[in-house]
Each structure stands twice: as structure tokens, then as C-alpha cells.
C-alpha atoms as a PDB file:
ATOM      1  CA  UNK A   1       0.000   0.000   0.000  1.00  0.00           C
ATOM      2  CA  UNK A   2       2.601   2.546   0.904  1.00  0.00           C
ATOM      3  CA  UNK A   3       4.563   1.635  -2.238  1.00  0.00           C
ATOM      4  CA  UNK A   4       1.733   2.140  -4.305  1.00  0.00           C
ATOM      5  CA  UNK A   5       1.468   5.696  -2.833  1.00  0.00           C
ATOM      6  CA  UNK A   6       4.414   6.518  -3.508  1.00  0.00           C
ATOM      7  CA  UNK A   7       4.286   5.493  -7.175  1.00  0.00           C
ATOM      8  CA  UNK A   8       1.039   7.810  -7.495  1.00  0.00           C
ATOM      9  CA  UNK A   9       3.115  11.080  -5.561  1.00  0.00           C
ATOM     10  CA  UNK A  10       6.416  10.194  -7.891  1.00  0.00           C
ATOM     11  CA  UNK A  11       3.733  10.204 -11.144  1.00  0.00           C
ATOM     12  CA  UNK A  12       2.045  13.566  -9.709  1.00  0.00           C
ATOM     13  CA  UNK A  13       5.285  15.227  -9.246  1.00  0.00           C
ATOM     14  CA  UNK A  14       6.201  14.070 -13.361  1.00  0.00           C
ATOM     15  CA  UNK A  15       2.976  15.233 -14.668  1.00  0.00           C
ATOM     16  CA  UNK A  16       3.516  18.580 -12.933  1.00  0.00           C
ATOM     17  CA  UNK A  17       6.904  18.870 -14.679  1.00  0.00           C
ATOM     18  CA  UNK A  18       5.937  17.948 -17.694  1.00  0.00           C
ATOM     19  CA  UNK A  19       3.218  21.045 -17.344  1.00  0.00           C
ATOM     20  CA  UNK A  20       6.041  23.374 -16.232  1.00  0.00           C
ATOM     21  CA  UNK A  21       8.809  22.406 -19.075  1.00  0.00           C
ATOM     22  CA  UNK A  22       8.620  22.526 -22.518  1.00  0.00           C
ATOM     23  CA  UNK A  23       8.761  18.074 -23.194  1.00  0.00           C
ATOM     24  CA  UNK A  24      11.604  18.842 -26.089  1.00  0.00           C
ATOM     25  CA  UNK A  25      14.297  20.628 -24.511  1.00  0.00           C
ATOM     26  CA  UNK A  26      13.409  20.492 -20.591  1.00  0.00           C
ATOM     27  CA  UNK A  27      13.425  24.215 -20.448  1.00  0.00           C
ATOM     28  CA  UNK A  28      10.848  25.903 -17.888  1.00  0.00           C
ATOM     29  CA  UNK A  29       8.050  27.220 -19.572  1.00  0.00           C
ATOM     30  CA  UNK A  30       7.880  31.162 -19.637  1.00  0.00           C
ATOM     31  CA  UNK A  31       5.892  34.146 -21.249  1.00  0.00           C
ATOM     32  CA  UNK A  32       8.754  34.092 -24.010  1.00  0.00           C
ATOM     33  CA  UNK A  33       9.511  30.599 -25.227  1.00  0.00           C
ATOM     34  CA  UNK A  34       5.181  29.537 -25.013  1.00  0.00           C
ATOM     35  CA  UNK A  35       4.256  29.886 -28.630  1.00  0.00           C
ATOM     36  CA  UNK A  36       1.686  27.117 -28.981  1.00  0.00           C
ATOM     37  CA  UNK A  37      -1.247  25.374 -27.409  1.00  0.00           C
ATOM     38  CA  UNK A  38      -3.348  23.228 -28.524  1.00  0.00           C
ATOM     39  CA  UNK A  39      -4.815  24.962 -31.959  1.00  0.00           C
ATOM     40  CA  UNK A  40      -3.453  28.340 -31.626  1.00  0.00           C
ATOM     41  CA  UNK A  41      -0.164  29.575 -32.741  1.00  0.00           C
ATOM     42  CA  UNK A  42       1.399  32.520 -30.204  1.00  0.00           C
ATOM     43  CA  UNK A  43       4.438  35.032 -31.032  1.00  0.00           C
ATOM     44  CA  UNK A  44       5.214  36.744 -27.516  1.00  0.00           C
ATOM     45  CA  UNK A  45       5.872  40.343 -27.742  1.00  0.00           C
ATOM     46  CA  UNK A  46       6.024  42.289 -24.612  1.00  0.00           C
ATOM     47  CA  UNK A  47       3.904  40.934 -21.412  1.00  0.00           C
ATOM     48  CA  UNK A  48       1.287  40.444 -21.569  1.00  0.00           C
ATOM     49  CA  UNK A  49       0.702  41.030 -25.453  1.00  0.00           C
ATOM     50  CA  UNK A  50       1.359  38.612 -28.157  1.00  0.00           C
ATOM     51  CA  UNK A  51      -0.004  37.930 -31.684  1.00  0.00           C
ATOM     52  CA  UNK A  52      -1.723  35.038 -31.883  1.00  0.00           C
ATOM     53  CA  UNK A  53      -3.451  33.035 -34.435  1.00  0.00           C
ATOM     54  CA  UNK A  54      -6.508  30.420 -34.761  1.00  0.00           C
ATOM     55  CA  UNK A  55      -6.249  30.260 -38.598  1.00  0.00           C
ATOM     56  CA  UNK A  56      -3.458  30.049 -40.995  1.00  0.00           C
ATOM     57  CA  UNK A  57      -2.499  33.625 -42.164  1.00  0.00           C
ATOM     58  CA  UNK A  58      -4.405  35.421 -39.969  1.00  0.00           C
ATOM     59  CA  UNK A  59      -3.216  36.779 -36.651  1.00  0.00           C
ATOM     60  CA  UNK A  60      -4.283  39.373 -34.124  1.00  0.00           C
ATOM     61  CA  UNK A  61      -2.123  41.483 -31.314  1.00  0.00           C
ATOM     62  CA  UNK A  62      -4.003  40.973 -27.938  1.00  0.00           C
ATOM     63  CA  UNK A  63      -3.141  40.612 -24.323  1.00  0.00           C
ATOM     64  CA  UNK A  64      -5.072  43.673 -22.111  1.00  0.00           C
ATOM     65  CA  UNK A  65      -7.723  42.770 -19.840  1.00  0.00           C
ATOM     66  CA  UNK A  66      -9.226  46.094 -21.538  1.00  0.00           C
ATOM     67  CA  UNK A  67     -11.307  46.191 -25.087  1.00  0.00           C
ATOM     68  CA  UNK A  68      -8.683  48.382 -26.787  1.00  0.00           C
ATOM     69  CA  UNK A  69     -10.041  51.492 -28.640  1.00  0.00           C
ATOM     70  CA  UNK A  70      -8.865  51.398 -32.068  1.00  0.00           C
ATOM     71  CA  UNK A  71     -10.846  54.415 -33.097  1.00  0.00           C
ATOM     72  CA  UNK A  72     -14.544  55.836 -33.424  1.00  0.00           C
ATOM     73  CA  UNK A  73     -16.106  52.660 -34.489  1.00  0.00           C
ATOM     74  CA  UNK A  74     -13.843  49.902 -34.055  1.00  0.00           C
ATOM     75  CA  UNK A  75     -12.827  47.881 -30.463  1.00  0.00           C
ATOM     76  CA  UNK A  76     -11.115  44.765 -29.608  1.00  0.00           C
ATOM     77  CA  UNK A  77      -7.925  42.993 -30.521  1.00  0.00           C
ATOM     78  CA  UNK A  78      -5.573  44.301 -33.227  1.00  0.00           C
ATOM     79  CA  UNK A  79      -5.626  42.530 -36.615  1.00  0.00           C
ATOM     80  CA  UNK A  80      -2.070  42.630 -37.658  1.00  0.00           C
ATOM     81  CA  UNK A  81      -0.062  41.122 -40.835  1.00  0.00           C
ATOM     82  CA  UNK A  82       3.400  42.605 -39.795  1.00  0.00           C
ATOM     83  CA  UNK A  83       5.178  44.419 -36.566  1.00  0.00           C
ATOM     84  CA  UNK A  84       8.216  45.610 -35.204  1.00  0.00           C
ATOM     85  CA  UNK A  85       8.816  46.705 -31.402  1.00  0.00           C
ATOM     86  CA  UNK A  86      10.676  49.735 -30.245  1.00  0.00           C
ATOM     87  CA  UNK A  87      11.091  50.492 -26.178  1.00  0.00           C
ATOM     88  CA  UNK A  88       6.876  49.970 -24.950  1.00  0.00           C
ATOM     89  CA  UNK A  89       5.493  50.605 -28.886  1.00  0.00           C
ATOM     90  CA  UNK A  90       4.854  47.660 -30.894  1.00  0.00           C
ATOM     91  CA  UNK A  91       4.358  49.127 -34.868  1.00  0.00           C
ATOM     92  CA  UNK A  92       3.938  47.208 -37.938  1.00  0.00           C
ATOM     93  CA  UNK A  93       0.891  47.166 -40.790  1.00  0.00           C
ATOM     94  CA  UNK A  94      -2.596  45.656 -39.982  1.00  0.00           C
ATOM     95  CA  UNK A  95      -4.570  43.002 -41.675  1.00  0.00           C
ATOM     96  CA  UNK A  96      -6.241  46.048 -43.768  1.00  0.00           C
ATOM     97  CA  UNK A  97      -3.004  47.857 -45.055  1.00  0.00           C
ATOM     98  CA  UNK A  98      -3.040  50.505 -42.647  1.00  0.00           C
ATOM     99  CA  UNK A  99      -0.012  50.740 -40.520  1.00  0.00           C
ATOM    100  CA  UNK A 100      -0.230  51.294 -36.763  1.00  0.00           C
ATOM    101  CA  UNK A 101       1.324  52.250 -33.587  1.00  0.00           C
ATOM    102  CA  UNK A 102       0.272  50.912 -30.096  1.00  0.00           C
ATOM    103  CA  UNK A 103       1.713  52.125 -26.601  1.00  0.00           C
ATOM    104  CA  UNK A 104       1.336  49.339 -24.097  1.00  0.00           C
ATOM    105  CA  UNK A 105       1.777  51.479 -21.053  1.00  0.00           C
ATOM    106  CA  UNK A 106      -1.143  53.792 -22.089  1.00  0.00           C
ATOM    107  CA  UNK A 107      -3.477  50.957 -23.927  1.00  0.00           C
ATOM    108  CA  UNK A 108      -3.190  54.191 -26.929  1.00  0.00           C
ATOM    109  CA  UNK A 109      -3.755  53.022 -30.316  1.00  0.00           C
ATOM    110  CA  UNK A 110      -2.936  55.328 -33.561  1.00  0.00           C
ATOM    111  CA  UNK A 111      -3.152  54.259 -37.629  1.00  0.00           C
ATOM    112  CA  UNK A 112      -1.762  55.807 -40.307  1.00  0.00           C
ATOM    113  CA  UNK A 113      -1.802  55.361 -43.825  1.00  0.00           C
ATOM    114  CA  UNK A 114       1.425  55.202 -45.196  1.00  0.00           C
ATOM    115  CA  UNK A 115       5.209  53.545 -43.553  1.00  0.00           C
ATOM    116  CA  UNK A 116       6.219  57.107 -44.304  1.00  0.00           C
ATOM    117  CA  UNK A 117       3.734  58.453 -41.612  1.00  0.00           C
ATOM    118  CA  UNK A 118       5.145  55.778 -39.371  1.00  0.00           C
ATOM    119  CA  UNK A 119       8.438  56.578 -39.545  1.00  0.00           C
ATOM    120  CA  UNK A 120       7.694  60.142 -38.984  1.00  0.00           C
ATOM    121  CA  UNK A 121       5.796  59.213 -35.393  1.00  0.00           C
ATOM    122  CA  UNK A 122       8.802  57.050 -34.500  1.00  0.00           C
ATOM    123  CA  UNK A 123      11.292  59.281 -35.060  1.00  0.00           C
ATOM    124  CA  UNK A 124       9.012  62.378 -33.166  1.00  0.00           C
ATOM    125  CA  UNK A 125       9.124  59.601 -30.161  1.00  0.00           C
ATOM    126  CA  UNK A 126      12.779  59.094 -30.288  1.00  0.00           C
ATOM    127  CA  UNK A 127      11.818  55.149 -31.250  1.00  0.00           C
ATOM    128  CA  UNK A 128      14.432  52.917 -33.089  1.00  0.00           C
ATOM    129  CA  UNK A 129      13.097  52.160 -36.420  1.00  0.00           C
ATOM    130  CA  UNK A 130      13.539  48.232 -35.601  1.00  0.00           C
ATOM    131  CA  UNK A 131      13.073  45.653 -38.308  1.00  0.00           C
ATOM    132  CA  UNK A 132       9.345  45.116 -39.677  1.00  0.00           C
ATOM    133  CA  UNK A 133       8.399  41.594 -40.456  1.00  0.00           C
ATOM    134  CA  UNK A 134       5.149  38.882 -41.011  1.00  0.00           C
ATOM    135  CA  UNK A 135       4.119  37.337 -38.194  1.00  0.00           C
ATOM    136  CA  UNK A 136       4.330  34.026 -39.730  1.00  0.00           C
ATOM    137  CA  UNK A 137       8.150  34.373 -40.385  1.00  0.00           C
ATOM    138  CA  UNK A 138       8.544  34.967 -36.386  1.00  0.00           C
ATOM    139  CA  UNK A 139       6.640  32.030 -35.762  1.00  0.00           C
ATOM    140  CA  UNK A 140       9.033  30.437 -37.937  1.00  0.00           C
ATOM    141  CA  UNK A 141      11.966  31.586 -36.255  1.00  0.00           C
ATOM    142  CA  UNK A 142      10.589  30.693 -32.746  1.00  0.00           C
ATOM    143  CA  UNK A 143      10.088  27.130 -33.907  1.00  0.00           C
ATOM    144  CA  UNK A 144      14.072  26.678 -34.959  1.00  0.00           C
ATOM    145  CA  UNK A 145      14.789  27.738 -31.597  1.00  0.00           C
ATOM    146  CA  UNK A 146      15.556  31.258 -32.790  1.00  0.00           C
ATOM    147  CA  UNK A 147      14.846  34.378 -30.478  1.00  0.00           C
ATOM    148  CA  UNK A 148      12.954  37.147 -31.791  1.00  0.00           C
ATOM    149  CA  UNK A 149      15.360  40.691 -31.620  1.00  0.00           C
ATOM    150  CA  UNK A 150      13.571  42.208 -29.014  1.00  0.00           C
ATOM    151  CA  UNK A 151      13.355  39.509 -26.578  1.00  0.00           C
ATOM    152  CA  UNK A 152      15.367  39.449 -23.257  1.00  0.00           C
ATOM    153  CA  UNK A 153      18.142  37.661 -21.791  1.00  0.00           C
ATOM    154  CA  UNK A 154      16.802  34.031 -20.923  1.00  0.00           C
ATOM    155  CA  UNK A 155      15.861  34.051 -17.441  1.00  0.00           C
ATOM    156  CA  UNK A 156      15.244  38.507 -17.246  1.00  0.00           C
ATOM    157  CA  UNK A 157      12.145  40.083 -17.812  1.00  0.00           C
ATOM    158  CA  UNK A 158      11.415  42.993 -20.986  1.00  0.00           C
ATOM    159  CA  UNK A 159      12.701  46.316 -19.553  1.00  0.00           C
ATOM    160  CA  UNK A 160      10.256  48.770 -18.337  1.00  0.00           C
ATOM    161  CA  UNK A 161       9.954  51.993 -20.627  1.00  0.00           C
ATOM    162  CA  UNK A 162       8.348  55.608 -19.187  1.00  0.00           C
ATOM    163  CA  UNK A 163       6.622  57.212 -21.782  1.00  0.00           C
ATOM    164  CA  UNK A 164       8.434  60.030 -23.305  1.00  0.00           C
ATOM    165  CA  UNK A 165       6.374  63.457 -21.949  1.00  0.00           C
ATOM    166  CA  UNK A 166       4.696  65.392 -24.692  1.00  0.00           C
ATOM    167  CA  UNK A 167       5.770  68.510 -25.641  1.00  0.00           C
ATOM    168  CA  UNK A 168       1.910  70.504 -25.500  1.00  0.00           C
ATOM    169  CA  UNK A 169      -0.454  69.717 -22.970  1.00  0.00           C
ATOM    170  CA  UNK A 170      -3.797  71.464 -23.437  1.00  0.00           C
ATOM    171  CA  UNK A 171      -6.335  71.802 -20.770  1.00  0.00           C
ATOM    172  CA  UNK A 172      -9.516  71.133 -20.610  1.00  0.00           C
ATOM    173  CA  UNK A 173     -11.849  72.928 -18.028  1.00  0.00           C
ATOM    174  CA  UNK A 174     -14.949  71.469 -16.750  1.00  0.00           C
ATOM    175  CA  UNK A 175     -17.377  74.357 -14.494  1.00  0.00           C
ATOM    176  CA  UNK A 176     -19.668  73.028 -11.665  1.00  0.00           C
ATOM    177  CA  UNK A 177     -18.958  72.276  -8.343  1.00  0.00           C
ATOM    178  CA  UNK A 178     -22.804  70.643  -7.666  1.00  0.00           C
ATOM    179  CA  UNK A 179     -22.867  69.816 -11.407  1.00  0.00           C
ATOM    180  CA  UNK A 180     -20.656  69.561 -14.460  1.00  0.00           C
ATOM    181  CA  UNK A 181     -22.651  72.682 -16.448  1.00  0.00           C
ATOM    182  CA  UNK A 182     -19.929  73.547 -18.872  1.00  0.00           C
ATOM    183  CA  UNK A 183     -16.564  72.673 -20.040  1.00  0.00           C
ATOM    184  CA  UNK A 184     -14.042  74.257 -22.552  1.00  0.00           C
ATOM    185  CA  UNK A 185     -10.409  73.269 -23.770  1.00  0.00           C
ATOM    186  CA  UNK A 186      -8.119  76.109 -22.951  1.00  0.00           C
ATOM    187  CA  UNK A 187      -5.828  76.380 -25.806  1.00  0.00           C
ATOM    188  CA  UNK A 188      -6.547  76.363 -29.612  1.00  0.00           C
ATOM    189  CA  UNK A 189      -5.376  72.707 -30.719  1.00  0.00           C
ATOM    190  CA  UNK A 190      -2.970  72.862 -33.297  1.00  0.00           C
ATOM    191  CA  UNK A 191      -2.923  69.692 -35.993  1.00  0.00           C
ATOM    192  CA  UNK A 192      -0.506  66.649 -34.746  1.00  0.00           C
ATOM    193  CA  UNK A 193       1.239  64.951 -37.887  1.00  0.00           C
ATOM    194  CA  UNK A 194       0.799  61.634 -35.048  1.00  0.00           C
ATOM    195  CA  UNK A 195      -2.789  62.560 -34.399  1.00  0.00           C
ATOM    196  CA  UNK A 196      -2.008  61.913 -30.886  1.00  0.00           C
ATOM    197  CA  UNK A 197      -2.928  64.713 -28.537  1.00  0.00           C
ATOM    198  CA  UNK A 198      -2.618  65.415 -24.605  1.00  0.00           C
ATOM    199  CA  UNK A 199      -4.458  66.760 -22.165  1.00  0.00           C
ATOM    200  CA  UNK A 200      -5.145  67.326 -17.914  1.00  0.00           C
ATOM    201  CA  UNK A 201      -8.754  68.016 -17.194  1.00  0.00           C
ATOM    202  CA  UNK A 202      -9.208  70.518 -14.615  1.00  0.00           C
ATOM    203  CA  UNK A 203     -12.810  70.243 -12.726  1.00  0.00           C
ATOM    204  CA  UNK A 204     -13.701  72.745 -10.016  1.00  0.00           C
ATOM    205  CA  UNK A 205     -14.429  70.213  -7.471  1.00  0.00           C
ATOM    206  CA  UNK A 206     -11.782  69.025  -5.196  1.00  0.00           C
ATOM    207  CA  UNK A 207     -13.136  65.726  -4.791  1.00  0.00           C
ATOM    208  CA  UNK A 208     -14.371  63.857  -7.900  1.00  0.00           C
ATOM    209  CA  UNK A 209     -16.108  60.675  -8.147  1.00  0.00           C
ATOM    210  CA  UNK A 210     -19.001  61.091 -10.804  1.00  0.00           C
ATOM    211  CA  UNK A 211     -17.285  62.749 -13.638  1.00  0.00           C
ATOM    212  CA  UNK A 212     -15.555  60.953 -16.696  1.00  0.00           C
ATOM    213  CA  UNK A 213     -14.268  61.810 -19.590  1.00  0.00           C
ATOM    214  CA  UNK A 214     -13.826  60.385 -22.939  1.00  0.00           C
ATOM    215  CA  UNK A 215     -11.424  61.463 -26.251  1.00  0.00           C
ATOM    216  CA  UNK A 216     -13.059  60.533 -29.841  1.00  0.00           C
ATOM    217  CA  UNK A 217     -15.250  57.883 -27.637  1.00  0.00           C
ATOM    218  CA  UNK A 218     -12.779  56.431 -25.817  1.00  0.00           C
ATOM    219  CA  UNK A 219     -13.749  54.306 -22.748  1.00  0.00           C
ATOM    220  CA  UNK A 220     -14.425  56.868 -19.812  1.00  0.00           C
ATOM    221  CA  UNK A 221     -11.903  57.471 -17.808  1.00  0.00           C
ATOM    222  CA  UNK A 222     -12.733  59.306 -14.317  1.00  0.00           C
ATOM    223  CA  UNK A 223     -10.934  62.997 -14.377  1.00  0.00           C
ATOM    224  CA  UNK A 224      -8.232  63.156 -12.145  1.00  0.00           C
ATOM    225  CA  UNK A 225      -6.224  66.577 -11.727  1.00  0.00           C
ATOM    226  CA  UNK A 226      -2.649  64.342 -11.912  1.00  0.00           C
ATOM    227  CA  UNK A 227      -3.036  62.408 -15.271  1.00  0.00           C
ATOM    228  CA  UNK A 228      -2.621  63.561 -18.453  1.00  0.00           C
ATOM    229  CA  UNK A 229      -4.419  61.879 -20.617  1.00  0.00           C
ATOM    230  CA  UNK A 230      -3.531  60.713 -24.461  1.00  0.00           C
ATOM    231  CA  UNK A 231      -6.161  61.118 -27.191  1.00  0.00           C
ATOM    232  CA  UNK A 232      -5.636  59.630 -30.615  1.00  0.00           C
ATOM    233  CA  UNK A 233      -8.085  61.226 -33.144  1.00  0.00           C
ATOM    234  CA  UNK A 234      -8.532  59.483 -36.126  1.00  0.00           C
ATOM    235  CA  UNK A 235      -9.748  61.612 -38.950  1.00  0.00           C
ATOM    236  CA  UNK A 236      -7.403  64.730 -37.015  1.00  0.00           C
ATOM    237  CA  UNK A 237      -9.761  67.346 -37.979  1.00  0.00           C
ATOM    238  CA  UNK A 238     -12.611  67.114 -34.892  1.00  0.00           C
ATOM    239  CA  UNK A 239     -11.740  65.330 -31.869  1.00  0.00           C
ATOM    240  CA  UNK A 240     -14.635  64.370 -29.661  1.00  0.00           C
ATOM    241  CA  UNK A 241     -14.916  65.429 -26.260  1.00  0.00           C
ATOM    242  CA  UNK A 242     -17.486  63.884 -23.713  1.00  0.00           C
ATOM    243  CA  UNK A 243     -17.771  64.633 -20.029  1.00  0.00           C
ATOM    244  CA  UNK A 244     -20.536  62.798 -18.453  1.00  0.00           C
ATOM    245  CA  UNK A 245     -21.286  60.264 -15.524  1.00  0.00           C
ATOM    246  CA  UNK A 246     -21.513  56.806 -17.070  1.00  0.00           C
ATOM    247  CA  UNK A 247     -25.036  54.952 -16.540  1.00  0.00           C
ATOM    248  CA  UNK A 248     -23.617  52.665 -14.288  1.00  0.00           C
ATOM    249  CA  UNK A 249     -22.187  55.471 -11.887  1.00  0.00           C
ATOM    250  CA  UNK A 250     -25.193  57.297 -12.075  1.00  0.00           C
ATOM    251  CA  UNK A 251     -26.577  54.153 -10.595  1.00  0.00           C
ATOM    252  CA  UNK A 252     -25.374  53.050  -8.053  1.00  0.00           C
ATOM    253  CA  UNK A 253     -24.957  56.941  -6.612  1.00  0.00           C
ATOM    254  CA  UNK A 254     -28.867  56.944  -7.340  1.00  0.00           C
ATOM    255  CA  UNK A 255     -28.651  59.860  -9.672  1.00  0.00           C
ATOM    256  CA  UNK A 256     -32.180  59.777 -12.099  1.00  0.00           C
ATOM    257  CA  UNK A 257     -31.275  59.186 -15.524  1.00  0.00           C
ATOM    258  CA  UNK A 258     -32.981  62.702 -16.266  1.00  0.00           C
ATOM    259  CA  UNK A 259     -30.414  64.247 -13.796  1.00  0.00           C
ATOM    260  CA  UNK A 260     -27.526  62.705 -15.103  1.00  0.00           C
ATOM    261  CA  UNK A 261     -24.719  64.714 -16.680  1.00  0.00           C
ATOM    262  CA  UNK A 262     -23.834  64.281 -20.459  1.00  0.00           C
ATOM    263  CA  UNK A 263     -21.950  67.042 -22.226  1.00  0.00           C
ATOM    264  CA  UNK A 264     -20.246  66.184 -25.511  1.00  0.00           C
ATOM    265  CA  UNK A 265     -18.468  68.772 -27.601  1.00  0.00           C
ATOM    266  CA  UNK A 266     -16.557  68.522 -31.385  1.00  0.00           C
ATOM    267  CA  UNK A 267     -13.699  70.485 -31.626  1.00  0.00           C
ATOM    268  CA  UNK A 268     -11.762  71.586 -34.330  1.00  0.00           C
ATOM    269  CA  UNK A 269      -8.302  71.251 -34.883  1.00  0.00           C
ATOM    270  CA  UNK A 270      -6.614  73.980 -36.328  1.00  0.00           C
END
């Protein structure tokens, strides 16, 4: 009986290994050498984003526990054909020919139309213009064993980037101390060639726990006096500006929907 038990611990403990270590090679299973299970194909990129694909040819870049905003009418993973990573930006063309930048610290998501435009952004963000290629051919690469150019050392973790700070900040100002009754944006906003802009909100109430606000409809984010928020704007001639309580806010502080704040303004770019 007790040799029997023993058999089933020793078989446990081999079944967890196998779980933890990759059956070839023996080597502990991380975020970086993972790139298959079952019927999907994976090429790590930075934690906790990868592309990934279900279907030959066709891959996507997801990862955030957030549905990323990839502009006015479009949400969800990031269809990609082609990328290249540079610092916390991972860049490269999209399924649909349009070629894209994505900023994993901020979630911020901006498409442009030619590599030319790109290039442009990536050299305005002091960003190494690091090699472009398919996803399929760094599957490829992973499966002889090759590491992709932007991985780390084996056993380190990706180094942590800080955004590079903007250059203009505009301000937006939001009247009201009972309620939100106006807002404005401060400053004239001049075109961006990376139709990225960046602003603080400024709302006349000390305490704040009712008001968001939302860039070319954005997911809300609550206003807070010590962010500075990014706003991509995707046509870069009106960018969308709402400051309201959400529904669900309103809701559970018991606010009637007739009572509840919505204020939504277009603004030109000059």
C-alpha cells in the first residue's frame, strides 16, 4: 500500500513537470519561449501582449484585460499582418493595409496610412526604427529555436519603458462644483502629424467621483487633476470630447437618468 502511494506522488510530481517544461528541450516554460497550445499559434511580444493566431495567415495582437479602442467605431484585438517593437510601442501594418502604432503602457492606439507616416511618429518619439516583419516568419523563427530581436536575456524580464512626456499639454476645463454645467479646452489645438494629442482636465471640485471623460469615444476614464491623458483622433480634424457620468455610476450613486450629466463637444483642430 505505501509503495503504491508513492508510485502515485512520484507520477504527480512528473505530470507537474511535464506542465512546467517545454517536453523537447526540458526548459521551464515562460511568457517568451510559449508559442503554442493546442490549436493556436502565439508570437510573444512584450507581457502580456502577443499575436496570436486560430487560422493560418491570420493573426491578431491581444493581451489587455481592456477592449482596446482602435478608433470611433472599431474595439477589440488588433488585426495585424506585420510588426516591429521599439522600447513599450509595438508598430507594424494591420490586416487592412493601414499601418499602426500601439503604446502598451497607455493601452493608446494610432493608424496611419502610409510607412512614411510611421516613420515620422517614431522618429518624433525618439523610437528605433527596428526591423518590420510577417508574423508568420517569427513564428518560424521561434520554432528553430531562434529568439525574436527584441526579446530578453533568458531568465530577465522585458525592460520597463516611461513614456516620453509630450511637448503641448492642453487643458480642458470642466465648471460646476454641484454639477458639471460647462466645459471648454483652454488652448486652440494645433494639428498633430501623429494625431495623438494630450491633455489634464481641470474640474472645479476638489473631490471627484461622478465625472468621466472620454477622447473621440474612448472608454471613460474618471478625471483626475494628476493624469494627463492621451487622445488619438482618427480623422485629425474634430476630436470628440465627452464629459458625463456613465449609466452605471449614475446608478449606483442613485442619480435619475434625467439628472444625469452628459456634455459632448466637437472640436476643431486647427
Amino acid at each position: 500500500m505505501k509503495t503504491r502511494h508513492t508510485i502515485l506522488i512520484l507520477l504527480a510530481f512528473l505530470f507537474a513537470s511535464c506542465n512546467l517544461s517545454d517536453n523537447k528541450t526540458g526548459v521551464k516554460k515562460d511568457f517568451y519561449n510559449s508559442i503554442a497550445d493546442w490549436d493556436i499559434k502565439y508570437v510573444p511580444i512584450i507581457p502580456p501582449f502577443r499575436a496570436s493566431s486560430t487560422y493560418p495567415g491570420q493573426w491578431v495582437i491581444n493581451g489587455s484585460q481592456e477592449i482596446l479602442h482602435l478608433g470611433k467605431n472599431r474595439g477589440g484585438d488588433i488585426p495585424v499582418n506585420s510588426f516591429g517593437v521599439s522600447k513599450n510601442y509595438i508598430y507594424g501594418k494591420t490586416e487592412n493595409g493601414q499601418w499602426f502604432l500601439f503604446n502598451i503602457n497607455s493601452l493608446v492606439y494610432s493608424e496611419y496610412s502610409t510607412d512614411t507616416e510611421l516613420y515620422k511618429i517614431l522618429n518624433l518619439f525618439k523610437l528605433g526604427k527596428n526591423q518590420i516583419e510577417s508574423c508568420d516568419k517569427y513564428f518560424q523563427q521561434l520554432s528553430d529555436n531562434k529568439r525574436c530581436y527584441w526579446y530578453p536575456k533568458v531568465g530577465e524580464e522585458y525592460q520597463k519603458f516611461e513614456d516620453k512626456l509630450p511637448d503641448k499639454v492642453y487643458t480642458v476645463l470642466v465648471d460646476g462644483k454641484e454639477k458639471a454645467t460647462d466645459f471648454k479646452v483652454k488652448e486652440t489645438i494645433q494639428k498633430s502629424v501623429s494625431k495623438l494629442y494630450y491633455f489634464t482636465v481641470r474640474y472645479d471640485n476638489e473631490r471627484n467621483d461622478l465625472f468621466y471623460v472620454s477622447f473621440d469615444y474612448s472608454p471613460p476614464q474618471l478625471i483626475d487633476k494628476n493624469k494627463i491623458y492621451t487622445a488619438y483622433c482618427e480623422d485629425n480634424v474634430f476630436l470628440d470630447i465627452s464629459i458625463y457620468t456613465p449609466f452605471p455610476v449614475g446608478q449606483s450613486k442613485g442619480i435619475d437618468e434625467k439628472d444625469r450629466i452628459v456634455l459632448s463637444k466637437q472640436i476643431e483642430l486647427k
